[in-house]
Protein backbone atom coordinates (compact mmCIF):
# COMPACT_ATOMS: atom_id res chain seq x y z
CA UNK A 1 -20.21 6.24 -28.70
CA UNK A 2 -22.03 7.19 -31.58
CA UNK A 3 -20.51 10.85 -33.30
CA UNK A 4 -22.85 13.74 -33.30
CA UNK A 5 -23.39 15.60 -36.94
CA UNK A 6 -23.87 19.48 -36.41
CA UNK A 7 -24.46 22.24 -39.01
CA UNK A 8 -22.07 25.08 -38.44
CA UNK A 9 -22.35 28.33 -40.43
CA UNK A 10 -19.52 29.24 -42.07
CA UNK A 11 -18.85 32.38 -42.59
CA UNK A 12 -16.43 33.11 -46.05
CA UNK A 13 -16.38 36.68 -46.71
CA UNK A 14 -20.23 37.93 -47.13
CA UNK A 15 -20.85 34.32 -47.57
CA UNK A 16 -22.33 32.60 -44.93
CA UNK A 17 -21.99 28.96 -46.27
CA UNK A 18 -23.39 25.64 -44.46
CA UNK A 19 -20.98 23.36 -43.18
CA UNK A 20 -21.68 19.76 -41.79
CA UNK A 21 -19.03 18.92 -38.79
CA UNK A 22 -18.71 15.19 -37.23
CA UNK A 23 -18.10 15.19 -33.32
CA UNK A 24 -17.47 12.82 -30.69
CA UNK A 25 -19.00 13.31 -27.28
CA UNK A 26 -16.86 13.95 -24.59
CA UNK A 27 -17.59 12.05 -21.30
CA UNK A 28 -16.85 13.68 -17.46
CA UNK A 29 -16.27 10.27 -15.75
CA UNK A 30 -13.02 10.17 -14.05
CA UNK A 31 -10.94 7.01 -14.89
CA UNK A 32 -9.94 4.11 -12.92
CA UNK A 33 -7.04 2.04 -13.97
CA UNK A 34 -6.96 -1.48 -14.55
CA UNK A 35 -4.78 -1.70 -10.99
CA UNK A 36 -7.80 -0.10 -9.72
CA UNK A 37 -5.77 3.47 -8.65
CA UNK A 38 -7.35 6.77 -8.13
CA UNK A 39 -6.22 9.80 -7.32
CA UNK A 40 -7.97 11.99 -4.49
CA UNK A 41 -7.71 15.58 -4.03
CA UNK A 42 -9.54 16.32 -0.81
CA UNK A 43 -7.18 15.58 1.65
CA UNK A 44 -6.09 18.61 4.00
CA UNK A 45 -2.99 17.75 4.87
CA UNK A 46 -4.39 17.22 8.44
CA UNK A 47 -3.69 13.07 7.64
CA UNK A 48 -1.13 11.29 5.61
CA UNK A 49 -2.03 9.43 2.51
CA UNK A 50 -2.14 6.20 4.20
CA UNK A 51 -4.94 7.13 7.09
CA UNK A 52 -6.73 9.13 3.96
CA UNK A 53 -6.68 6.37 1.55
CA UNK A 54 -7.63 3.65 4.55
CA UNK A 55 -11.14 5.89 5.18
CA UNK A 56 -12.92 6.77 8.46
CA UNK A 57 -16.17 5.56 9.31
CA UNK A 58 -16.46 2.49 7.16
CA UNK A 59 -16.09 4.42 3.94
CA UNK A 60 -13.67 6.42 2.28
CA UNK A 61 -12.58 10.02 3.21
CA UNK A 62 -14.73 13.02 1.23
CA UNK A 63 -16.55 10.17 -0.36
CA UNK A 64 -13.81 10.78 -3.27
CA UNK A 65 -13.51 6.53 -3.78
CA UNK A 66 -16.02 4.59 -5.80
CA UNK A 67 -18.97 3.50 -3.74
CA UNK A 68 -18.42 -0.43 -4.90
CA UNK A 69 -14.81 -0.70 -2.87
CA UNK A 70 -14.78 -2.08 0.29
CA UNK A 71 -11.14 -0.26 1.27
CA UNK A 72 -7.85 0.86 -0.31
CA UNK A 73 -3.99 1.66 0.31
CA UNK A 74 -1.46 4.03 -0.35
CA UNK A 75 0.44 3.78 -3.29
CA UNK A 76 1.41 7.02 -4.01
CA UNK A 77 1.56 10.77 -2.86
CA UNK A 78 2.83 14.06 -4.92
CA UNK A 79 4.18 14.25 -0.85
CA UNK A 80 7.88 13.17 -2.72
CA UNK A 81 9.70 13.92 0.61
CA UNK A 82 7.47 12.19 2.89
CA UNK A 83 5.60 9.57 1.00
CA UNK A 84 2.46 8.00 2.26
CA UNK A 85 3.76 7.44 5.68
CA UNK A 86 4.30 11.45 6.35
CA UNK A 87 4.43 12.60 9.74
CA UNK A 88 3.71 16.43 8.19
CA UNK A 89 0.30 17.00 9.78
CA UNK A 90 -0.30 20.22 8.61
CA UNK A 91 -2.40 21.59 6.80
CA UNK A 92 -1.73 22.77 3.10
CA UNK A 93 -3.34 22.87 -0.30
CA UNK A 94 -2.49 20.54 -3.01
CA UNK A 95 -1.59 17.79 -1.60
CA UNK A 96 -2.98 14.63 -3.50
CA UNK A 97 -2.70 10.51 -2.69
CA UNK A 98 -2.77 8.06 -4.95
CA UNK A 99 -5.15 5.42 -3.55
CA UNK A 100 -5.30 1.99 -4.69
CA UNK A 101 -8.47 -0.54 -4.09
CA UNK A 102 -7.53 -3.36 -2.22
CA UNK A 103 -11.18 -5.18 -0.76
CA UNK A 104 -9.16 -7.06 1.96
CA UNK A 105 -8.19 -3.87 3.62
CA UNK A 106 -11.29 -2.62 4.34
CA UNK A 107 -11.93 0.87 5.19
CA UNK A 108 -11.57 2.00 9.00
CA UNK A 109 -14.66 2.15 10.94
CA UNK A 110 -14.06 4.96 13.65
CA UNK A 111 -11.41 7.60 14.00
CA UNK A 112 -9.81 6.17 16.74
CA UNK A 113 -9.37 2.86 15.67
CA UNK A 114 -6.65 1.95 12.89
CA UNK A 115 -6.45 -1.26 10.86
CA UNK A 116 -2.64 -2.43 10.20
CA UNK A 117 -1.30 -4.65 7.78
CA UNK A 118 2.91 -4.73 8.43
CA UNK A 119 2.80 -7.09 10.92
CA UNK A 120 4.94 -10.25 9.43
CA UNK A 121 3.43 -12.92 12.59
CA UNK A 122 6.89 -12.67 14.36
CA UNK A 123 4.80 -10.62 17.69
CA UNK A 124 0.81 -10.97 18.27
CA UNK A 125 -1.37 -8.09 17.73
CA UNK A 126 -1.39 -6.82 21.52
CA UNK A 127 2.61 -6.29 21.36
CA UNK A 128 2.56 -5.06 17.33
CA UNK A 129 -0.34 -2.44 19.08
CA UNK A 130 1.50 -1.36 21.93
CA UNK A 131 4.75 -0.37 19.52
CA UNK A 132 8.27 -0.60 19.94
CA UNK A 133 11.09 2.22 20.73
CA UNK A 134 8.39 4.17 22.64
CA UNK A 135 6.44 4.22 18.72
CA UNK A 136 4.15 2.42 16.77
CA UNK A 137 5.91 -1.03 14.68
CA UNK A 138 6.62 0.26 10.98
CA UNK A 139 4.92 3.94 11.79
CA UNK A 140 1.88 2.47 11.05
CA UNK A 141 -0.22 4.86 13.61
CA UNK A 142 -0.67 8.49 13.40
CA UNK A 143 2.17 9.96 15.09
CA UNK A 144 -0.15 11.98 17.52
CA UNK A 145 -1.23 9.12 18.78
CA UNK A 146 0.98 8.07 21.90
CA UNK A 147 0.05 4.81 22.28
CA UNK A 148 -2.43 1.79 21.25
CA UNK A 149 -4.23 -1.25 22.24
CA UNK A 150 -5.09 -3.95 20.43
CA UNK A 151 -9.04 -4.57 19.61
CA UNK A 152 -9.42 -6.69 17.04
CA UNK A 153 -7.23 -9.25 14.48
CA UNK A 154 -8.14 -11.57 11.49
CA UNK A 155 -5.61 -14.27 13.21
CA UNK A 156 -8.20 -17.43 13.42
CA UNK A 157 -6.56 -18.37 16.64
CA UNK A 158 -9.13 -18.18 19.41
CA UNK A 159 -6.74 -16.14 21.73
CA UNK A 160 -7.61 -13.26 19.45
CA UNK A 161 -4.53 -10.58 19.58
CA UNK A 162 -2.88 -12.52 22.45
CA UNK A 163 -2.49 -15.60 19.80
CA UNK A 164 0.67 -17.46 20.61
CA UNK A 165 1.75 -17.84 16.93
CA UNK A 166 4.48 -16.59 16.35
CA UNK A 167 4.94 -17.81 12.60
CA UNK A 168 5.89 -15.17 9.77
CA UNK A 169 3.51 -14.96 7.67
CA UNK A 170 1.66 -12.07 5.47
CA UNK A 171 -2.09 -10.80 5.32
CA UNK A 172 -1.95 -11.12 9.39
CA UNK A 173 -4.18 -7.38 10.60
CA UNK A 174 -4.33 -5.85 13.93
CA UNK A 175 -7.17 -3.37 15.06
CA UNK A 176 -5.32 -0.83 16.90
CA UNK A 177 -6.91 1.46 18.98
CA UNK A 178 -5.66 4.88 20.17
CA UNK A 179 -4.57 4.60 23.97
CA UNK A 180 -3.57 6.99 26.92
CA UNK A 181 -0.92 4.34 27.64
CA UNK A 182 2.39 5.14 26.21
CA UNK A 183 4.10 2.83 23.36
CA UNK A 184 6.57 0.38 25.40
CA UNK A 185 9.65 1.25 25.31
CA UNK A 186 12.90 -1.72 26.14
CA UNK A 187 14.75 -2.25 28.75
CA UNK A 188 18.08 -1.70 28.16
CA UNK A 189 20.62 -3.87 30.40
């Protein structure tokens, strides 16, 4: 940036006396880290900092996330009791996420449908969908929801979320979908 030179009057007395300052523009853009982090303000209250910083619609909540990512996570919430995961659902003023760009989480495309990442392979996408405990695996899914189904996976097995690998492994997503069908709970025996 190149410093501005302004002549301020000066005013000494009766004197009014010329004075030559040096300043250096300020700028309004709103940082981004290096990680890529940025904190939103928009959210209600009426979501928890994960569904916020995950998006609706193919794009990001409010529009408050650069144009240029393709989806982001939770890293962070002033929410200290609660975290990003918080099952408060009401709304209340001030409550800010830290979101974090991550391109291979890409934002949600409808309001019903949630993208989830904790899966670890061990159970396909239909059963990590349908939950566990009569809830969702990891409280991934809003807790209003009362059940899911799953509609989509990035698993390159052709069975799709019924694929019969059951290895652990990471970066596995399932597309779950809000249901009328309860989570499944066990059978005990």
């Amino acid at each position: 940036m190149v410093p501005l030179q302004l002549t301020v009057p000066l005013l000494l007395g009766n004197l009014l006396i010329p004075r030559t300052t040096t300043q250096i523009p300020i700028t309004t853009q709103i940082p981004i880290t290096t990680k890529g982090i940025r904190t939103v303000y928009a959210n209600d209250g009426t979501v928890n900092c994960n569904t916020y910083c995950r998006g609706i619609g193919g794009k990001s909540w409010n529009n408050e996330l650069p144009s240029d990512w393709k989806g982001a996570k939770c890293v962070g919430t002033n929410d200290i009791q609660n975290g990003c995961a918080s099952q408060n659902r009401l709304e209340r003023t001030g409550l800010t996420c830290e979101c974090q760009r991550d391109d291979t989480m890409t934002y949600n495309k409808e309001a019903n449908v949630k993208t989830v990442h904790d899966n670890n392979g061990t159970v396909n996408c239909n059963t990590y969908c349908k939950g566990v405990g009569g809830k969702s695996w990891n409280n991934e899914l809003p807790p209003e929801w009362k059940g899911a189904t799953c509609v989509g996976t990035n698993d390159p097995d052709p069975a799709g979320c019924a694929s019969p690998n059951r290895s652990q492994r990471t970066g596995l997503t399932c597309d779950c979908q809000q249901s009328n069908t309860p989570y499944s709970i066990p059978i005990s025996w």
